[in-house]
PDB file of N, CA and C in Angstrom:
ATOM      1  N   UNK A   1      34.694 162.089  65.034  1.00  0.00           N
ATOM      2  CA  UNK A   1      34.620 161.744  66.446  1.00  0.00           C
ATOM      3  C   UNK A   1      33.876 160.433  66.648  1.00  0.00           C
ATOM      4  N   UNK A   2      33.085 160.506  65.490  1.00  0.00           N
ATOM      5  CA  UNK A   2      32.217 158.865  65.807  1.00  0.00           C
ATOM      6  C   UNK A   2      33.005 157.836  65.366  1.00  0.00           C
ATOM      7  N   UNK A   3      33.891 157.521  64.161  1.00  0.00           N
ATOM      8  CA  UNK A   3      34.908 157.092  63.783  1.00  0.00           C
ATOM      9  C   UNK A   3      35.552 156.426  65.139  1.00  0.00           C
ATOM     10  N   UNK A   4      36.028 157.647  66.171  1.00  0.00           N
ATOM     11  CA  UNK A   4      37.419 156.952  67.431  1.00  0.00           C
ATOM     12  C   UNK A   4      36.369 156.481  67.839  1.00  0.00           C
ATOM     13  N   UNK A   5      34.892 156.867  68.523  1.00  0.00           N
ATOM     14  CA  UNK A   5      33.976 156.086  69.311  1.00  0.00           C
ATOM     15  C   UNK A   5      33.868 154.686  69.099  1.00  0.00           C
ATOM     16  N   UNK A   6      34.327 154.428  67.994  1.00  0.00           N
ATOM     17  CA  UNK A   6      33.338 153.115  67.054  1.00  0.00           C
ATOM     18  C   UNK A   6      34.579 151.982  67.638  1.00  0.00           C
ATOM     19  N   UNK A   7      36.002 152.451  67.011  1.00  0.00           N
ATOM     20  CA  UNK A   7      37.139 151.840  67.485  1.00  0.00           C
ATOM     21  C   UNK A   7      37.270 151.592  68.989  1.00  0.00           C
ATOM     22  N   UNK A   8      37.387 152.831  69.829  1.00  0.00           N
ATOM     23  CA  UNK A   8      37.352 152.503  71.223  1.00  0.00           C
ATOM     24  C   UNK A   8      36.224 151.327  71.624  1.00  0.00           C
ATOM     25  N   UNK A   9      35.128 151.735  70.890  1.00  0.00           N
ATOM     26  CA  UNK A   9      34.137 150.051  71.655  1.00  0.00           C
ATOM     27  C   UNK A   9      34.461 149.063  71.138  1.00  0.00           C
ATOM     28  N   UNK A  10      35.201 149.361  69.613  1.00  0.00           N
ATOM     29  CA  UNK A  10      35.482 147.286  69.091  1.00  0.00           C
ATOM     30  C   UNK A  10      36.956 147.013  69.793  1.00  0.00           C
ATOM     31  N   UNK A  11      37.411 148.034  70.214  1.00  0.00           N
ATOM     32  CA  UNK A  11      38.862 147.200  70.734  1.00  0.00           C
ATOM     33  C   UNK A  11      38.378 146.840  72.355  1.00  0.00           C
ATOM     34  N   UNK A  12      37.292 147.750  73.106  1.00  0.00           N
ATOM     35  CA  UNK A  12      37.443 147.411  74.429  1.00  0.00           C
ATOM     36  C   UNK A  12      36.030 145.810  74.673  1.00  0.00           C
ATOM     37  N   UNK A  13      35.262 145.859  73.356  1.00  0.00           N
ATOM     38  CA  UNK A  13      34.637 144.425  73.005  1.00  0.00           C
ATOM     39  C   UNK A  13      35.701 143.363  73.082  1.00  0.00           C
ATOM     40  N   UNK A  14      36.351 143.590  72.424  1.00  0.00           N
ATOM     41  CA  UNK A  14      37.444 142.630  71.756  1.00  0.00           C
ATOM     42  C   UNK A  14      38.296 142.244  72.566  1.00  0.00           C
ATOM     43  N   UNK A  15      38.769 143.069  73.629  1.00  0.00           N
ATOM     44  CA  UNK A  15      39.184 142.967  75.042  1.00  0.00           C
ATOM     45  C   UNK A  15      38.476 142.023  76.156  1.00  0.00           C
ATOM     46  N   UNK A  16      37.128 142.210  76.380  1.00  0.00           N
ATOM     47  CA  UNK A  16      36.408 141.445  77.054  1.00  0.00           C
ATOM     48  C   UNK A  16      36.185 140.000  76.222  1.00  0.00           C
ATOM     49  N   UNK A  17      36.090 140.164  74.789  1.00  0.00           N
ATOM     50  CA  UNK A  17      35.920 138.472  74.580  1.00  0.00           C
ATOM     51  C   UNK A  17      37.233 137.830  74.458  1.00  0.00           C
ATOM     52  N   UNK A  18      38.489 138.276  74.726  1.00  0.00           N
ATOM     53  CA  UNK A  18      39.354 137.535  74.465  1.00  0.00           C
ATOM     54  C   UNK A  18      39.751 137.192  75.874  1.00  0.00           C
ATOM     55  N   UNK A  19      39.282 138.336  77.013  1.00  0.00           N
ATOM     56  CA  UNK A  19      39.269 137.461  78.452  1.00  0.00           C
ATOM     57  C   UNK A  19      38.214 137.111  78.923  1.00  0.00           C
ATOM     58  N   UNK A  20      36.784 136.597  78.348  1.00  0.00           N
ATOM     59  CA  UNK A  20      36.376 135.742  78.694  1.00  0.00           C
ATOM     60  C   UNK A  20      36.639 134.656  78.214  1.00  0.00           C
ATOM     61  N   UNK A  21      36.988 134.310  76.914  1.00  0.00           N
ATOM     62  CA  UNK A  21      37.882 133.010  76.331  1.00  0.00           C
ATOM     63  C   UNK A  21      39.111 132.519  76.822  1.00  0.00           C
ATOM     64  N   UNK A  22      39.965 133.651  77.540  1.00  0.00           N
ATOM     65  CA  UNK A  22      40.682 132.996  78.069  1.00  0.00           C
ATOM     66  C   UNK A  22      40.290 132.561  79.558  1.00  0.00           C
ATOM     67  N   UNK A  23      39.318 133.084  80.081  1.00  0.00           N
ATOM     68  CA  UNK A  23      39.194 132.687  81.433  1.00  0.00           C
ATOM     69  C   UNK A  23      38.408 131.344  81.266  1.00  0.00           C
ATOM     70  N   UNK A  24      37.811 131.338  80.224  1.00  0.00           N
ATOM     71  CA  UNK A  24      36.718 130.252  79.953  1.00  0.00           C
ATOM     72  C   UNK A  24      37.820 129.008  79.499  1.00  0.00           C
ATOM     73  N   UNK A  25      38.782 129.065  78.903  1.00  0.00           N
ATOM     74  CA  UNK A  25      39.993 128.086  78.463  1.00  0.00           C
ATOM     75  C   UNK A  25      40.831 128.174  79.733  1.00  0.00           C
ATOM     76  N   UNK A  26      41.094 128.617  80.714  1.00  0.00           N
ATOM     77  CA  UNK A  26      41.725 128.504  81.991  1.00  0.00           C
ATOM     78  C   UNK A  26      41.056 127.237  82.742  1.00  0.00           C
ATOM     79  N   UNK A  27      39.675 127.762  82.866  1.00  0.00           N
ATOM     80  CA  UNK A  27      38.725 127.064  83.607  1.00  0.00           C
ATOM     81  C   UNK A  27      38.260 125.534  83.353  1.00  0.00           C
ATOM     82  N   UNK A  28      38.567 125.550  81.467  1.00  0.00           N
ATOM     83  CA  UNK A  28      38.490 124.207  81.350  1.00  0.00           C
ATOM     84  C   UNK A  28      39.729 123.434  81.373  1.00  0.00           C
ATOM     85  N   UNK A  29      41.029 123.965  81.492  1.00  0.00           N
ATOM     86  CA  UNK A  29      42.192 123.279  81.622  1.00  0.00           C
ATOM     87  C   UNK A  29      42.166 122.960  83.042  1.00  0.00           C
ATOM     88  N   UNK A  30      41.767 123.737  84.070  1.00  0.00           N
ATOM     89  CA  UNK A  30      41.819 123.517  85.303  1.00  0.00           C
ATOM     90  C   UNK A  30      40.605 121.915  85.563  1.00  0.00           C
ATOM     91  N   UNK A  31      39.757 122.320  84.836  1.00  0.00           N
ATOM     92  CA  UNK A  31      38.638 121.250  85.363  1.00  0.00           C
ATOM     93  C   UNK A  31      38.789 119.908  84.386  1.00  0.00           C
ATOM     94  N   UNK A  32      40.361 119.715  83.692  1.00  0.00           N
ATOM     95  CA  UNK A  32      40.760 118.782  82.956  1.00  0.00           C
ATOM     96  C   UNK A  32      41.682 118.506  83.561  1.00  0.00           C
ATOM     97  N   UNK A  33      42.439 119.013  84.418  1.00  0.00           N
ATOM     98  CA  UNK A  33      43.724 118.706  85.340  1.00  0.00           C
ATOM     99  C   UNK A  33      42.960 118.191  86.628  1.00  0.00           C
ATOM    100  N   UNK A  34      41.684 118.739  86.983  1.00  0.00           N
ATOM    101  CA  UNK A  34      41.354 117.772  87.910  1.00  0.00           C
ATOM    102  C   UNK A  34      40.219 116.624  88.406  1.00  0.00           C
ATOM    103  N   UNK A  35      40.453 116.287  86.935  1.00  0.00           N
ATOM    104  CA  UNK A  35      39.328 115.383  86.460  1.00  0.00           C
ATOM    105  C   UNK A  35      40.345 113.845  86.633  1.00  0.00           C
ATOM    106  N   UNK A  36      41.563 114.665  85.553  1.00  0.00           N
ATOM    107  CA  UNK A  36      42.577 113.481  85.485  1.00  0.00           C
ATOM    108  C   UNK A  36      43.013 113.185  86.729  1.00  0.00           C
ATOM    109  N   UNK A  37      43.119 113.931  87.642  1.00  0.00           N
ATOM    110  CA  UNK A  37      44.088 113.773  89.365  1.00  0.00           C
ATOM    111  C   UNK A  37      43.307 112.971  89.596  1.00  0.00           C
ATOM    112  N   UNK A  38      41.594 113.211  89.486  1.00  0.00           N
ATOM    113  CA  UNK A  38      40.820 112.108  90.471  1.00  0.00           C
ATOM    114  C   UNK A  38      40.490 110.845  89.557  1.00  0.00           C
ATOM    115  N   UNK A  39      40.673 110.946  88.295  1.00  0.00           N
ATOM    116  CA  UNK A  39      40.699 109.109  87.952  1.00  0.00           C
ATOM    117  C   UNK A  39      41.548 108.619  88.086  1.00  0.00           C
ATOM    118  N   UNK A  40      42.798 109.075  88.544  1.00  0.00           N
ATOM    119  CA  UNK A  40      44.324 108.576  88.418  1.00  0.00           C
ATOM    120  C   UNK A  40      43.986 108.027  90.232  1.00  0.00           C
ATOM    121  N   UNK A  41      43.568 108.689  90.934  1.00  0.00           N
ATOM    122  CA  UNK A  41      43.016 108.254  91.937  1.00  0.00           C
ATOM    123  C   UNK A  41      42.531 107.303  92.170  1.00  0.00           C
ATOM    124  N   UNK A  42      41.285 107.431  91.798  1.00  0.00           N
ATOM    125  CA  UNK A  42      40.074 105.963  91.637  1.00  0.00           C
ATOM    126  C   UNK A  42      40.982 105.196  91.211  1.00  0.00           C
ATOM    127  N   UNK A  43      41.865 104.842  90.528  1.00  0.00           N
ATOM    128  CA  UNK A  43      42.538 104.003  89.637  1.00  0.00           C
ATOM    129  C   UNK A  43      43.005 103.579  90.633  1.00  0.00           C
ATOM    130  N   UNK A  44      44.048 104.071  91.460  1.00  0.00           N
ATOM    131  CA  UNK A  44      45.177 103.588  91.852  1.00  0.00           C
ATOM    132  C   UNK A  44      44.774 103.570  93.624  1.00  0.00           C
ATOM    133  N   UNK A  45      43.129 103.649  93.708  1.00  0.00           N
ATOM    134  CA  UNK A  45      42.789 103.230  95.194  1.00  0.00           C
ATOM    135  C   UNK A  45      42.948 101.818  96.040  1.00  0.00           C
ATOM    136  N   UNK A  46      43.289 100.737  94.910  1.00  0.00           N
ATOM    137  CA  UNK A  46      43.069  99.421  95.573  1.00  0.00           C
ATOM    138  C   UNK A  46      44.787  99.488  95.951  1.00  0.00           C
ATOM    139  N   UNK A  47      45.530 100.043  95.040  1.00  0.00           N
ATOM    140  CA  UNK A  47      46.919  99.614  94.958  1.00  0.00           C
ATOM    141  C   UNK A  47      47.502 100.580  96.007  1.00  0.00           C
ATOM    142  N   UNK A  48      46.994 101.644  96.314  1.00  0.00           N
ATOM    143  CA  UNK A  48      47.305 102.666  97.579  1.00  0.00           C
ATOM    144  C   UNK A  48      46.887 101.488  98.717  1.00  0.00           C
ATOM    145  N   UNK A  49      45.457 101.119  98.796  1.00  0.00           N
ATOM    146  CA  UNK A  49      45.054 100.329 100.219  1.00  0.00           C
ATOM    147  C   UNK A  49      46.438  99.179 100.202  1.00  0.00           C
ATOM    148  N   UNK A  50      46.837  98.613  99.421  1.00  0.00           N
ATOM    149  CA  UNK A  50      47.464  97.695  99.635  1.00  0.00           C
ATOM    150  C   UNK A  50      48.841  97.875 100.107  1.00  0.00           C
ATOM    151  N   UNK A  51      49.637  98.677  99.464  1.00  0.00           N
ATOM    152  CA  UNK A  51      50.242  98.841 100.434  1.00  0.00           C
ATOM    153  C   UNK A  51      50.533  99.920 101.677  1.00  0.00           C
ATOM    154  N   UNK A  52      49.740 100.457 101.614  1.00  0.00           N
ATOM    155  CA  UNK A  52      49.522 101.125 103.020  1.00  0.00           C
ATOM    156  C   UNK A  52      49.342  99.869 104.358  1.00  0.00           C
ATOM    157  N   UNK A  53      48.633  98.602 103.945  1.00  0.00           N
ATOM    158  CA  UNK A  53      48.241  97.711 104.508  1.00  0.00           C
ATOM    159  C   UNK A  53      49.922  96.684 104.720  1.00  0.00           C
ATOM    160  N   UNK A  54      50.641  97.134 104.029  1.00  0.00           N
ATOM    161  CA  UNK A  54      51.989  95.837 104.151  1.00  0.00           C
ATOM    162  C   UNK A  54      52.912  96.849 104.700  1.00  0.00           C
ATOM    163  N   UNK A  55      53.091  98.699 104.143  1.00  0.00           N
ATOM    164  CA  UNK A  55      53.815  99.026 105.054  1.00  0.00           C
ATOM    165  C   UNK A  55      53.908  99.518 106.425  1.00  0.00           C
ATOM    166  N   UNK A  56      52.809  99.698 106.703  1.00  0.00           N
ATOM    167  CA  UNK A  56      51.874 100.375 107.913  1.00  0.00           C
ATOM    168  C   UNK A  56      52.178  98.687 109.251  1.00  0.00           C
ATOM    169  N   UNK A  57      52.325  97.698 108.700  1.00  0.00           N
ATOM    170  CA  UNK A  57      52.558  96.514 109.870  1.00  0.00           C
ATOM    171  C   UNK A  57      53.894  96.930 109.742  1.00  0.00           C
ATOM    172  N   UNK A  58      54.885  97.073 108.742  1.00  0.00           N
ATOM    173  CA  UNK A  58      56.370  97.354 108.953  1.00  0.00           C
ATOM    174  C   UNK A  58      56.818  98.166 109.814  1.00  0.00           C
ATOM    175  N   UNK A  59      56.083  99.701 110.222  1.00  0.00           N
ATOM    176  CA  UNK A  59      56.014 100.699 111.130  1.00  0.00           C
ATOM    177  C   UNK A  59      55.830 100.190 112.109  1.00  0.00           C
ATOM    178  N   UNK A  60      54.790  99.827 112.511  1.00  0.00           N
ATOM    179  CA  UNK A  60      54.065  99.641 114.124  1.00  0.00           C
ATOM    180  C   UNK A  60      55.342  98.696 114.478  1.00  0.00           C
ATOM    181  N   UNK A  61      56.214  99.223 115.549  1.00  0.00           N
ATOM    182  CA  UNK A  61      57.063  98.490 116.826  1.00  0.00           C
ATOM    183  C   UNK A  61      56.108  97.282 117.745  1.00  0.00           C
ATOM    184  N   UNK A  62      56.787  95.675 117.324  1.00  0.00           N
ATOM    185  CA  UNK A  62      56.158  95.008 117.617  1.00  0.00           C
ATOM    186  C   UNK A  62      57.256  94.315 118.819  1.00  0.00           C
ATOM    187  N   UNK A  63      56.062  93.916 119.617  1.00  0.00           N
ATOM    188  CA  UNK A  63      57.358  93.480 120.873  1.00  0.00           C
ATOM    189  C   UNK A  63      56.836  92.045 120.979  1.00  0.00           C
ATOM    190  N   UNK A  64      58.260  91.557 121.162  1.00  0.00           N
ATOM    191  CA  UNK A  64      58.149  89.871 121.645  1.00  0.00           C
ATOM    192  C   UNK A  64      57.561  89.779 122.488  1.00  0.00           C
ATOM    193  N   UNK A  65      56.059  88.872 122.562  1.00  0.00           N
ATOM    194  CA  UNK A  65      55.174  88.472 123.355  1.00  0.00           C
ATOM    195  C   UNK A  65      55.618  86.937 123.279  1.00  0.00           C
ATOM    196  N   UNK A  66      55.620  86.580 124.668  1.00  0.00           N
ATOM    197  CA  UNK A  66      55.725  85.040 124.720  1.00  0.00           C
ATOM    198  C   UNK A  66      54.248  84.445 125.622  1.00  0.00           C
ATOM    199  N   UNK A  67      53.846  84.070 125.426  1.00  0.00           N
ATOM    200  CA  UNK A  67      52.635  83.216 126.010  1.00  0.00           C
ATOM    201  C   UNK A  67      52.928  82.184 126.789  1.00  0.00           C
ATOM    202  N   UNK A  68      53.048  81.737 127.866  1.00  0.00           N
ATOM    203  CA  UNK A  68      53.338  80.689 128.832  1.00  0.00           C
ATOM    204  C   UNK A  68      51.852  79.900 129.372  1.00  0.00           C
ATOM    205  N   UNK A  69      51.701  78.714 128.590  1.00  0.00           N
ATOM    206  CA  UNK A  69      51.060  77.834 129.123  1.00  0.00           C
ATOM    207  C   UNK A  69      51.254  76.664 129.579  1.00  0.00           C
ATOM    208  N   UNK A  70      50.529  75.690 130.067  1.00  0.00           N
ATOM    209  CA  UNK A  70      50.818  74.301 130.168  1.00  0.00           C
ATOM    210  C   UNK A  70      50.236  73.876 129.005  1.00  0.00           C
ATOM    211  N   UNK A  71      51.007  73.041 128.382  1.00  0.00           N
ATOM    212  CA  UNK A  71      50.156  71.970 127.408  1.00  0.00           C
ATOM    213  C   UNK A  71      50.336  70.630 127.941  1.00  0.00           C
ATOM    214  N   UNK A  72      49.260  69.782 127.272  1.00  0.00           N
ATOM    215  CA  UNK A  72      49.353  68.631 127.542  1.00  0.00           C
ATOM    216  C   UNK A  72      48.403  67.470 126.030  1.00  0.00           C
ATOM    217  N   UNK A  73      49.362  66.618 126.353  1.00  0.00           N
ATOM    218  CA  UNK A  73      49.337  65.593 125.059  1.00  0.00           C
ATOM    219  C   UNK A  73      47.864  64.796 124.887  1.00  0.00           C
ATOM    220  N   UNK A  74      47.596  65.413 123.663  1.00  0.00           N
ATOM    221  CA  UNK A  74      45.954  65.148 123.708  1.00  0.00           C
ATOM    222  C   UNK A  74      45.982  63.898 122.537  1.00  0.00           C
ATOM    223  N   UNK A  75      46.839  63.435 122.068  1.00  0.00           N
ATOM    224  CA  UNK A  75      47.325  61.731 120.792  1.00  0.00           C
ATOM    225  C   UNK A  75      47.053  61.139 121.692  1.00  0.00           C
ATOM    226  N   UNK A  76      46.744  60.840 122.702  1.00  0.00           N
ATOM    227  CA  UNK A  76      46.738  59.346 123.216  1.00  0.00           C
ATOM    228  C   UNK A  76      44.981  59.407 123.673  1.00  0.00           C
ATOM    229  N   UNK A  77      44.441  60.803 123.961  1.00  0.00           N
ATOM    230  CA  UNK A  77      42.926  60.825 124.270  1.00  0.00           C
ATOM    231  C   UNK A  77      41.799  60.700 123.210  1.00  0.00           C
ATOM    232  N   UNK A  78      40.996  59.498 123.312  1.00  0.00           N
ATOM    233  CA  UNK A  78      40.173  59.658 122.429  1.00  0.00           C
ATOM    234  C   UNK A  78      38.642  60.062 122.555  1.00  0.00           C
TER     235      UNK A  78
END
């Protein structure tokens, strides 16, 4: 009877360390997938601002403004 006792605790040991290894190898794949997302980030922050900055004027509906002034010929004033 001590024999099955002995087995039942090394298989239900053996159980818990193979899911804490795997939770512990989950956890570091996860915190390696988002290590890489955010340097791929940082990386690619100047090149996001930029064109957000060239397509973002393409969006905005721009309306013909005409400005009406008088001018007058300032070559002959010294």
């Amino acid at each position: 009877m001590e024999f099955i006792g002995h087995i039942i605790i090394a298989i239900f040991v053996a159980l818990i360390l193979a899911a804490a290894l795997t939770f512990g190898f989950m956890l570091f794949a996860w915190f390696l997938a988002l290590a890489a997302i955010i340097s791929a980030c940082v990386l690619l922050r100047q090149w996001w601002r930029r064109w957000w900055f060239v397509h973002s004027a393409t969006r905005e509906e721009r309306s013909s403004k005409v400005i009406e002034v008088d001018y007058r010929d300032i070559s002959d004033e010294e």
